[in-house]
C-alpha atoms as a PDB file:
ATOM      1  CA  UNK A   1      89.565 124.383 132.240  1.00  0.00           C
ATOM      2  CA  UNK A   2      87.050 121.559 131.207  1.00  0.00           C
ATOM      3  CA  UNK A   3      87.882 119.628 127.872  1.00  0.00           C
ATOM      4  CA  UNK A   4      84.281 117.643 127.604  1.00  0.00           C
ATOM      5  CA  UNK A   5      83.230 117.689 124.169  1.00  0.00           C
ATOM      6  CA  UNK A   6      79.865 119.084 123.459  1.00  0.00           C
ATOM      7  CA  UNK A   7      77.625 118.647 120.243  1.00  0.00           C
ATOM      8  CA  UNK A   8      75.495 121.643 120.038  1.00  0.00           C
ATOM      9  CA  UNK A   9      72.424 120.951 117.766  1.00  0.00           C
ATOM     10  CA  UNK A  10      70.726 124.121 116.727  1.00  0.00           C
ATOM     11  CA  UNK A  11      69.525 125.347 113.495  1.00  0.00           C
ATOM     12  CA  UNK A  12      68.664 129.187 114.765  1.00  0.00           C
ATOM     13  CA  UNK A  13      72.129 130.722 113.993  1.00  0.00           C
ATOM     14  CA  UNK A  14      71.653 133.386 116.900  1.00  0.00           C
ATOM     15  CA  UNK A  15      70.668 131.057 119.428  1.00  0.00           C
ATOM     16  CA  UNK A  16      73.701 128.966 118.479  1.00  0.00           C
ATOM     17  CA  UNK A  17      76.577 131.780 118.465  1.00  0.00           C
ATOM     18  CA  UNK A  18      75.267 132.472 122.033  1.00  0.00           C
ATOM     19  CA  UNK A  19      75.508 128.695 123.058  1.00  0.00           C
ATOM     20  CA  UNK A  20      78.584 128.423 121.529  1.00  0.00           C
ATOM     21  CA  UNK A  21      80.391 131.176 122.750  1.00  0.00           C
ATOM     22  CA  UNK A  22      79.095 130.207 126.619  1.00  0.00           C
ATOM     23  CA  UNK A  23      80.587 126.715 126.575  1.00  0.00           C
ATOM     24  CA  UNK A  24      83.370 128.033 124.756  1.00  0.00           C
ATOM     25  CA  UNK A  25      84.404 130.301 127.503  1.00  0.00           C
ATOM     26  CA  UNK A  26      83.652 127.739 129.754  1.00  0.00           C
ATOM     27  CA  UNK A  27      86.364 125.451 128.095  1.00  0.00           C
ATOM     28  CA  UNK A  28      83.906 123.247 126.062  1.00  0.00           C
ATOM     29  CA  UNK A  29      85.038 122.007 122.959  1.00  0.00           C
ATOM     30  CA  UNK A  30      82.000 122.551 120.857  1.00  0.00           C
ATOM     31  CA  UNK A  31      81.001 120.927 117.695  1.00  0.00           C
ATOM     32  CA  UNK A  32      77.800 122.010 115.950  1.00  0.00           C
ATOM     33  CA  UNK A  33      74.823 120.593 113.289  1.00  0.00           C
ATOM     34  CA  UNK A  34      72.147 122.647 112.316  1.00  0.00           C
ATOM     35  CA  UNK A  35      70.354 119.582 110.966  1.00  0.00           C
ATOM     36  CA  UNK A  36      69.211 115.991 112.844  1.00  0.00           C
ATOM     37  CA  UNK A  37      71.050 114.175 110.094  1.00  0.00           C
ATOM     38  CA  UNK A  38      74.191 116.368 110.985  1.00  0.00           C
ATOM     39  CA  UNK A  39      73.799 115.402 114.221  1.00  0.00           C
ATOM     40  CA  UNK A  40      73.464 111.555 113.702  1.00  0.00           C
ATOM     41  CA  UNK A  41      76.179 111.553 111.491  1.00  0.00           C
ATOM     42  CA  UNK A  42      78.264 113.096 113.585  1.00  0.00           C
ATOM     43  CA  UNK A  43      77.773 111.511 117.172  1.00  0.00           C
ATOM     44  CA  UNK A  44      78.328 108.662 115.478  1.00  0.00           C
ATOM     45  CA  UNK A  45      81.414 109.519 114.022  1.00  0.00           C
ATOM     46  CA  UNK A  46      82.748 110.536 117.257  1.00  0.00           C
ATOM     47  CA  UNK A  47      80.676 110.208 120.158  1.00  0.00           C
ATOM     48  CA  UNK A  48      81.022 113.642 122.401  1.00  0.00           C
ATOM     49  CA  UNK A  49      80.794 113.805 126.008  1.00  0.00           C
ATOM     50  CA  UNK A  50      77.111 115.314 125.583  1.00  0.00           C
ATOM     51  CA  UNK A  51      74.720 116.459 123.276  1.00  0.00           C
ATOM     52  CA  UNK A  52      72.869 119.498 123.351  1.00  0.00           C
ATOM     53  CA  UNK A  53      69.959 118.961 121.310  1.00  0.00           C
ATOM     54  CA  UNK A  54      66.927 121.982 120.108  1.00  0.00           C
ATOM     55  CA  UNK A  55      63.490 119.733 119.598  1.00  0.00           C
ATOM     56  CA  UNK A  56      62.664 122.071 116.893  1.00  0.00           C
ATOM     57  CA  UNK A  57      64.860 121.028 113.562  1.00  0.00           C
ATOM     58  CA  UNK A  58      63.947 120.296 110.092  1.00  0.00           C
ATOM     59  CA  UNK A  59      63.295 116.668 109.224  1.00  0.00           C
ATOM     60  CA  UNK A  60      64.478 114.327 111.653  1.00  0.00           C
ATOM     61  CA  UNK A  61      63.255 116.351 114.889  1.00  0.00           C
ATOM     62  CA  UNK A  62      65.077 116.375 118.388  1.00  0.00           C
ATOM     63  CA  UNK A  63      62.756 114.039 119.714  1.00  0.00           C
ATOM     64  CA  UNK A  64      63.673 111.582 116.632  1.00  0.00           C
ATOM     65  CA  UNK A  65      67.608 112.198 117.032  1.00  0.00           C
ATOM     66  CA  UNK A  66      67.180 111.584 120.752  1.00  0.00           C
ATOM     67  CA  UNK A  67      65.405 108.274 120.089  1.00  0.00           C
ATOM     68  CA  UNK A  68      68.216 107.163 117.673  1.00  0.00           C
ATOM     69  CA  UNK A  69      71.132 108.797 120.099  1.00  0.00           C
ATOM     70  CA  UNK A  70      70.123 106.521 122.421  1.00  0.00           C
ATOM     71  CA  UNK A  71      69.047 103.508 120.627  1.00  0.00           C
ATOM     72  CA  UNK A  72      72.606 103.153 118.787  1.00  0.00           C
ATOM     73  CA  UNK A  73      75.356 101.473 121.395  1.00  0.00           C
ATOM     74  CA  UNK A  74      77.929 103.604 120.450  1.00  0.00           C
ATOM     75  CA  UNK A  75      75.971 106.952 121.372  1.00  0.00           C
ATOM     76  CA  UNK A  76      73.856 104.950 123.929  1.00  0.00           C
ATOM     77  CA  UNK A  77      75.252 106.736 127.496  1.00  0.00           C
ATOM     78  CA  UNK A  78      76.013 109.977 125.778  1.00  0.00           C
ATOM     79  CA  UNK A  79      74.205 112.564 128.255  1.00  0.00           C
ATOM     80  CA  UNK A  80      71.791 114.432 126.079  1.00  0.00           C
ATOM     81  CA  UNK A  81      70.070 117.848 127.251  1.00  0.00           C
ATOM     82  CA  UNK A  82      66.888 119.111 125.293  1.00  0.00           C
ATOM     83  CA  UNK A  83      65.966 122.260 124.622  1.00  0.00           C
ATOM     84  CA  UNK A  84      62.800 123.308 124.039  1.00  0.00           C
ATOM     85  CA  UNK A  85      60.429 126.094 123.618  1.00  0.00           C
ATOM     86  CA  UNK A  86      57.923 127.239 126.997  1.00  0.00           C
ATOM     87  CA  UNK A  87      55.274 125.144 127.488  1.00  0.00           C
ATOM     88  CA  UNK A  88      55.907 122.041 124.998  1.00  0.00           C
ATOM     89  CA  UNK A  89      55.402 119.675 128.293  1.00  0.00           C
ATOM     90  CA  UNK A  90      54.117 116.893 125.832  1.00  0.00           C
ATOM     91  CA  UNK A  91      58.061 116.777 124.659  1.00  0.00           C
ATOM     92  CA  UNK A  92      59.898 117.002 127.310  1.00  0.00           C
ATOM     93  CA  UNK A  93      58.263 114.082 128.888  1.00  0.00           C
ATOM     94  CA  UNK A  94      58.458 112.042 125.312  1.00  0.00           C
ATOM     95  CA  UNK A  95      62.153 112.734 125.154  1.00  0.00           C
ATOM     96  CA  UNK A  96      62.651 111.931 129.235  1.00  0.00           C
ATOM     97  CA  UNK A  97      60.946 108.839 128.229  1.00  0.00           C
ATOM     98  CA  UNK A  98      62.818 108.639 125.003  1.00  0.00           C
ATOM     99  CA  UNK A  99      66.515 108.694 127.644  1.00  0.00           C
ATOM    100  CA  UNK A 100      67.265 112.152 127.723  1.00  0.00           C
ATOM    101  CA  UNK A 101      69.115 113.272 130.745  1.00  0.00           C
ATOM    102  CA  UNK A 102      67.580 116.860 130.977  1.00  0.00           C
ATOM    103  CA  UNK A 103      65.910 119.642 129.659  1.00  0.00           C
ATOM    104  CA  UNK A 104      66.010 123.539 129.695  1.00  0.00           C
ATOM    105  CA  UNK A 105      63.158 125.661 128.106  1.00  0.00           C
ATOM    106  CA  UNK A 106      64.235 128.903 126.111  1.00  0.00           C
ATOM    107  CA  UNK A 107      64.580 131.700 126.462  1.00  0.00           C
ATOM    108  CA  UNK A 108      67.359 130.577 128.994  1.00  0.00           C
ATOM    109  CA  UNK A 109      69.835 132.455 130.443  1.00  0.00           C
ATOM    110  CA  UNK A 110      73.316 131.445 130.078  1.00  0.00           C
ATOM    111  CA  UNK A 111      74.219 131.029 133.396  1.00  0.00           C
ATOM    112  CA  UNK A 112      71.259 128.245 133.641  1.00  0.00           C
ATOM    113  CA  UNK A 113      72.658 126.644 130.391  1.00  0.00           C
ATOM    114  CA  UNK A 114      75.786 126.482 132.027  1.00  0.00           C
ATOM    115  CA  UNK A 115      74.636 124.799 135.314  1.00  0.00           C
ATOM    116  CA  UNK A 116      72.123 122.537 133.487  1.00  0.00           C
ATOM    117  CA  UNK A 117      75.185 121.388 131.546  1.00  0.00           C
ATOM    118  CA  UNK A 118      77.838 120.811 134.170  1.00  0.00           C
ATOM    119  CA  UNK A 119      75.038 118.955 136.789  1.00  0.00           C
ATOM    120  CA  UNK A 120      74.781 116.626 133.833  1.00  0.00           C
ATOM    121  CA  UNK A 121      78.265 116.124 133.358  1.00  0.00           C
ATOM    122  CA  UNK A 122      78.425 115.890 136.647  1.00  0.00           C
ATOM    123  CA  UNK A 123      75.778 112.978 136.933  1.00  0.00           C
ATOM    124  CA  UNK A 124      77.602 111.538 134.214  1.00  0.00           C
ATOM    125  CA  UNK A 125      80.908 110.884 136.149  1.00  0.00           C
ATOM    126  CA  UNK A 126      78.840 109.577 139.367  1.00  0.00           C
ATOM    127  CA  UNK A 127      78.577 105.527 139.921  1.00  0.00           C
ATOM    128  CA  UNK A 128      74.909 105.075 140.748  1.00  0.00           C
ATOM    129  CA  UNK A 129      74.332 102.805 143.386  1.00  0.00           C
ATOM    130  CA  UNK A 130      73.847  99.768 143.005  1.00  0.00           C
ATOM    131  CA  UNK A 131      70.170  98.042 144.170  1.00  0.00           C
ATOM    132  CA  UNK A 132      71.996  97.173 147.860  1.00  0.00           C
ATOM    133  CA  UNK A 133      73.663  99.460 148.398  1.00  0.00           C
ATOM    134  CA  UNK A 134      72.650 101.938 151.357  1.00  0.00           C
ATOM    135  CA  UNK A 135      71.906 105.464 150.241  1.00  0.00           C
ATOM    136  CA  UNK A 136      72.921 108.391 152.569  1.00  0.00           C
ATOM    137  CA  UNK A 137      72.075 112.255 151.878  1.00  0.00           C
ATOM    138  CA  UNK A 138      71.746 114.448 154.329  1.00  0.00           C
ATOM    139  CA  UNK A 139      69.488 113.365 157.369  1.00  0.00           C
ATOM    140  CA  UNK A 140      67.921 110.628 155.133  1.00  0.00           C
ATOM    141  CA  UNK A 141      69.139 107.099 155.137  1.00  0.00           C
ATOM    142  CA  UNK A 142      67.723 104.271 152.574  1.00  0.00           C
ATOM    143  CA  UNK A 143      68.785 100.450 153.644  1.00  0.00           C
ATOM    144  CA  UNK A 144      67.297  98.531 150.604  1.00  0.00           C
ATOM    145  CA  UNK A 145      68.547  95.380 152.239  1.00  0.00           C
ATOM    146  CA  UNK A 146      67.235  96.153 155.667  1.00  0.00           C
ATOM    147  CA  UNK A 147      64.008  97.771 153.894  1.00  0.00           C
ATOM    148  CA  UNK A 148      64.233 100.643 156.336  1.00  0.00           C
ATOM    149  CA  UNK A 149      64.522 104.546 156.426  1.00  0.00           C
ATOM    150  CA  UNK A 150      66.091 106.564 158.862  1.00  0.00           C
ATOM    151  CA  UNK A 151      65.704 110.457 159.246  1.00  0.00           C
ATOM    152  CA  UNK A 152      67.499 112.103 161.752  1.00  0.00           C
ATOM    153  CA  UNK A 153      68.641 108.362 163.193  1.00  0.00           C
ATOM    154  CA  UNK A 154      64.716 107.838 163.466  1.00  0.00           C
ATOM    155  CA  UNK A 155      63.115 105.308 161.227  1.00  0.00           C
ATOM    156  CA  UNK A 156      60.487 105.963 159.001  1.00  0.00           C
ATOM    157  CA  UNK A 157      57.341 103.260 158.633  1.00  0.00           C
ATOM    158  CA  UNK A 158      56.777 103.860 154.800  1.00  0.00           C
ATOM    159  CA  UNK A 159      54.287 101.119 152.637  1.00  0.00           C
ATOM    160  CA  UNK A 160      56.437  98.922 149.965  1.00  0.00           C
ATOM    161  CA  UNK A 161      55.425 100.975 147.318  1.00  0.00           C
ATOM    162  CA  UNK A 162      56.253 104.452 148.941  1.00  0.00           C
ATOM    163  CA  UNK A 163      59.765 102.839 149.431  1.00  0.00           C
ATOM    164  CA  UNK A 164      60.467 101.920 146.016  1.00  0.00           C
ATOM    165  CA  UNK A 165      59.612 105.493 144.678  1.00  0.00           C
ATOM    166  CA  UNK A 166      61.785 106.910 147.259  1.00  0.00           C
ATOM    167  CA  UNK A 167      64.484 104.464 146.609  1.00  0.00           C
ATOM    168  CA  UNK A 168      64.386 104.760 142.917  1.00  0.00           C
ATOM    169  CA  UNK A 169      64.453 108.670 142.895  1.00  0.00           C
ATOM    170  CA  UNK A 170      67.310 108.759 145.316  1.00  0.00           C
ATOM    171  CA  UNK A 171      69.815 106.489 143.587  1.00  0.00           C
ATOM    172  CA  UNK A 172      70.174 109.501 141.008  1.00  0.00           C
ATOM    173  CA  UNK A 173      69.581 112.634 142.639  1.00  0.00           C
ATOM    174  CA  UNK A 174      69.298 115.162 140.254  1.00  0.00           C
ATOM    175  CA  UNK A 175      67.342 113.111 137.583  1.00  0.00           C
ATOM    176  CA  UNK A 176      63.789 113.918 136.285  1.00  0.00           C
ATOM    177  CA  UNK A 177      61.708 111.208 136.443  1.00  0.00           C
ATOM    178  CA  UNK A 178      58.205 111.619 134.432  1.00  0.00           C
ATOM    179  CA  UNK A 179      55.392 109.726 136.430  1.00  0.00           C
ATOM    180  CA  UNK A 180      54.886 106.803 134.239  1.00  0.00           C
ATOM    181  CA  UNK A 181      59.056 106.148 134.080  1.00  0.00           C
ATOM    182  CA  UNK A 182      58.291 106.272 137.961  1.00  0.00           C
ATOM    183  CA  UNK A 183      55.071 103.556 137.427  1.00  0.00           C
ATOM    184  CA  UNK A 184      56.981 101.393 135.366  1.00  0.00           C
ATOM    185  CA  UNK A 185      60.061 101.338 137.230  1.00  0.00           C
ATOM    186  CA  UNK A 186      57.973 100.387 140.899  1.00  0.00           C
ATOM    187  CA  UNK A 187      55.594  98.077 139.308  1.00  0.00           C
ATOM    188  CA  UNK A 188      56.206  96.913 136.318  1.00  0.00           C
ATOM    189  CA  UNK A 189      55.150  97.761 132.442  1.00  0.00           C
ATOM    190  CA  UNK A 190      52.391  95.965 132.357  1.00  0.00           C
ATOM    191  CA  UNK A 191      51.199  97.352 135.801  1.00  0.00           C
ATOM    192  CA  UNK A 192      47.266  98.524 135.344  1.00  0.00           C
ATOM    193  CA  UNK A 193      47.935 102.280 137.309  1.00  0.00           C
ATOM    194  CA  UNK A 194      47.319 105.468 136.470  1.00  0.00           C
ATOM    195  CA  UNK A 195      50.218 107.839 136.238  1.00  0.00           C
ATOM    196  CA  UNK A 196      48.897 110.192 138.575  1.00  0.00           C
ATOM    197  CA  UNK A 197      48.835 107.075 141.305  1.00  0.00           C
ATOM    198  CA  UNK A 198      52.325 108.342 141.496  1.00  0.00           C
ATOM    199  CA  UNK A 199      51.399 111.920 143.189  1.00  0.00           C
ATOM    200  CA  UNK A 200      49.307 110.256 146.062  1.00  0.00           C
ATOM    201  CA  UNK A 201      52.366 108.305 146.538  1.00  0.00           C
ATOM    202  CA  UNK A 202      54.861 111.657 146.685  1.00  0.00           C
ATOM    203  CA  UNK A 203      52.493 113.180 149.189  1.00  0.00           C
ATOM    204  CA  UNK A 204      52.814 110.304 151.386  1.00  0.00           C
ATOM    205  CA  UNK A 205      56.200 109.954 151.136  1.00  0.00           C
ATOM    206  CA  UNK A 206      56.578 113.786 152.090  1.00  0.00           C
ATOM    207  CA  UNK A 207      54.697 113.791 154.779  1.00  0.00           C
ATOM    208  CA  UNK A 208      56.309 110.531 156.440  1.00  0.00           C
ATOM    209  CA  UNK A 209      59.594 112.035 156.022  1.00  0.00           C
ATOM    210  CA  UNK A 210      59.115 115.376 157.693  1.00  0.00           C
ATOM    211  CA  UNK A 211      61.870 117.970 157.050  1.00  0.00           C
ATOM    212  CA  UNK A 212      63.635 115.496 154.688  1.00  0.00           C
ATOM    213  CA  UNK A 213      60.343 115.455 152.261  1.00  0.00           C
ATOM    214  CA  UNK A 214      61.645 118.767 150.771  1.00  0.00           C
ATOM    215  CA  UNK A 215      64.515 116.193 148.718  1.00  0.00           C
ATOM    216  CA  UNK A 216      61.877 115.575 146.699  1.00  0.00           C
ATOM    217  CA  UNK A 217      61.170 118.088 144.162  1.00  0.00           C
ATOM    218  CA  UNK A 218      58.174 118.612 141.582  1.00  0.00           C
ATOM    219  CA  UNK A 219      59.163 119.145 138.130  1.00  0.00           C
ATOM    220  CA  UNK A 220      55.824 121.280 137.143  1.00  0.00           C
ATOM    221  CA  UNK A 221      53.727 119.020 133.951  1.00  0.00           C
ATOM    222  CA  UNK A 222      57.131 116.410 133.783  1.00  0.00           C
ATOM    223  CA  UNK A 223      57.073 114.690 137.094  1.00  0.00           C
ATOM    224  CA  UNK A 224      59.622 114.399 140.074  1.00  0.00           C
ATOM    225  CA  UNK A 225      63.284 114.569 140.624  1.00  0.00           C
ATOM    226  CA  UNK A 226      65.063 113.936 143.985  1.00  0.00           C
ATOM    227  CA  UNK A 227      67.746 117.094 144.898  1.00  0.00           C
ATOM    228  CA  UNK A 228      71.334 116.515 144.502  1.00  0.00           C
END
C-alpha cells in the first residue's frame, strides 16, 4: 500500500468525505483544510507529498494558495493538482502558469481522481532529462546534441523551432503545457508571438512525424501535453 501524504483542500464537506475516503482506501495518508490559510499553514508545517487543491475557497483562493505553494522553497516541488469546476479554462491555465502539476474538473469520478493522482506521483519520482540527453519513447527518438529526430530509425527534417516544442514537451511526458509556457520556454519571455503561433507549430510537428504525431495530445482551451 502507498504511504504518500496527501493534503486535501476542500471546503464542500461532501465533496471532501468522498476524496477522502478514495485516497484513503488507496493507502493515502490524507490531511485536510477547508480554508487557503489552513492550507498554507499547514504545507508549511509539514510539506506532504502532494496537494490537492479546490480553486473555489473562501479568502485566499486556490489560485492564490497555489501561487504561494510554489513560491515558498520549502513547499516549492510539492506536486499540486487543481480542481476546478467545468469550464473555468481561464484558471486552469493561470494556475498551470502559476506551477501546478495538473488539473481535474468536477464532477469527477473517483477512479479519474485516482489516476490523475498517482500519474502525478508518478511524474514526481521520474528524473527529467537533462537538456542532452537523448529522449526515446516508442518509435520516436530526440538527439538534442545531434539536433535530429528519428521515427521508425528514419529521420525527421523538422525547422529549429518545431524541434524545441517537440523537445520541450517530451522531456515530461505527461505534463500540460499552456501555449504561452510553450512560447516562453522556445523563445524567450520577451519573444513578440502570439500564443496561438504555437498551434501552427503542433500541426507541423504532427504531420512531419507521421504515426508518432499522435504523442502529442491537445488539452481542449489549456494547451498541449506529450503522452506518457
Amino acid at each position: 500500500m502507498s504511504k504518500e501524504s496527501i493534503l486535501l483542500v476542500e471546503d464542500e464537506r461532501d465533496i471532501l468525505e468522498v476524496v477522502r475516503y478514495n485516497l484513503t482506501r488507496e493507502g493515502y495518508a490524507i490531511r485536510e483544510a477547508e480554508t487557503g490559510e489552513d492550507a498554507l499553514l499547514m504545507a508549511a508545517a509539514e510539506p506532504p507529498d502532494l496537494v490537492l487543491l479546490d480553486l473555489m475557497l473562501p479568502k485566499i483562493n486556490g489560485l492564490e494558495v497555489c501561487r504561494r505553494l510554489k513560491a515558498a522553497p520549502a513547499t516549492a516541488s510539492v506536486p499540486v493538482v487543481m480542481v476546478t469546476a467545468k469550464g473555468e479554462e481561464s484558471d486552469i491555465v493561470t494556475g498551470l502558469e502559476m506551477g501546478a502539476d495538473d488539473y481535474i474538473t468536477k464532477p469527477f469520478s473517483p477512479r479519474v481522481l485516482l489516476a490523475r493522482v498517482r500519474a502525478v506521483l508518478r511524474r514526481k519520482q521520474q528524473t527529467v532529462p537533462s537538456e542532452d540527453d537523448s529522449i526515446t519513447i516508442k518509435n520516436l527518438v530526440i538527439h538534442p546534441g545531434r539536433h535530429e529526430v528519428l521515427v521508425d530509425d528514419a529521420p525527421v527534417t523538422l525547422t529549429n523551432t518545431e524541434f524545441k516544442v517537440l523537445h520541450y514537451l517530451a522531456r515530461r511526458p505527461g505534463w500540460v503545457f499552456t501555449r504561452y509556457q510553450i512560447v516562453d520556454a522556445v523563445h524567450g519571455q520577451d519573444y513578440s508571438v502570439t500564443d496561438r503561433s504555437v498551434d501552427g507549430q503542433i500541426v507541423g510537428l504532427r504531420r512531419k512525424l507521421g504515426d508518432a504525431g499522435g504523442l502529442i495530445e491537445t488539452v481542449r482551451g489549456v494547451g498541449y501535453r506529450f503522452r506518457e
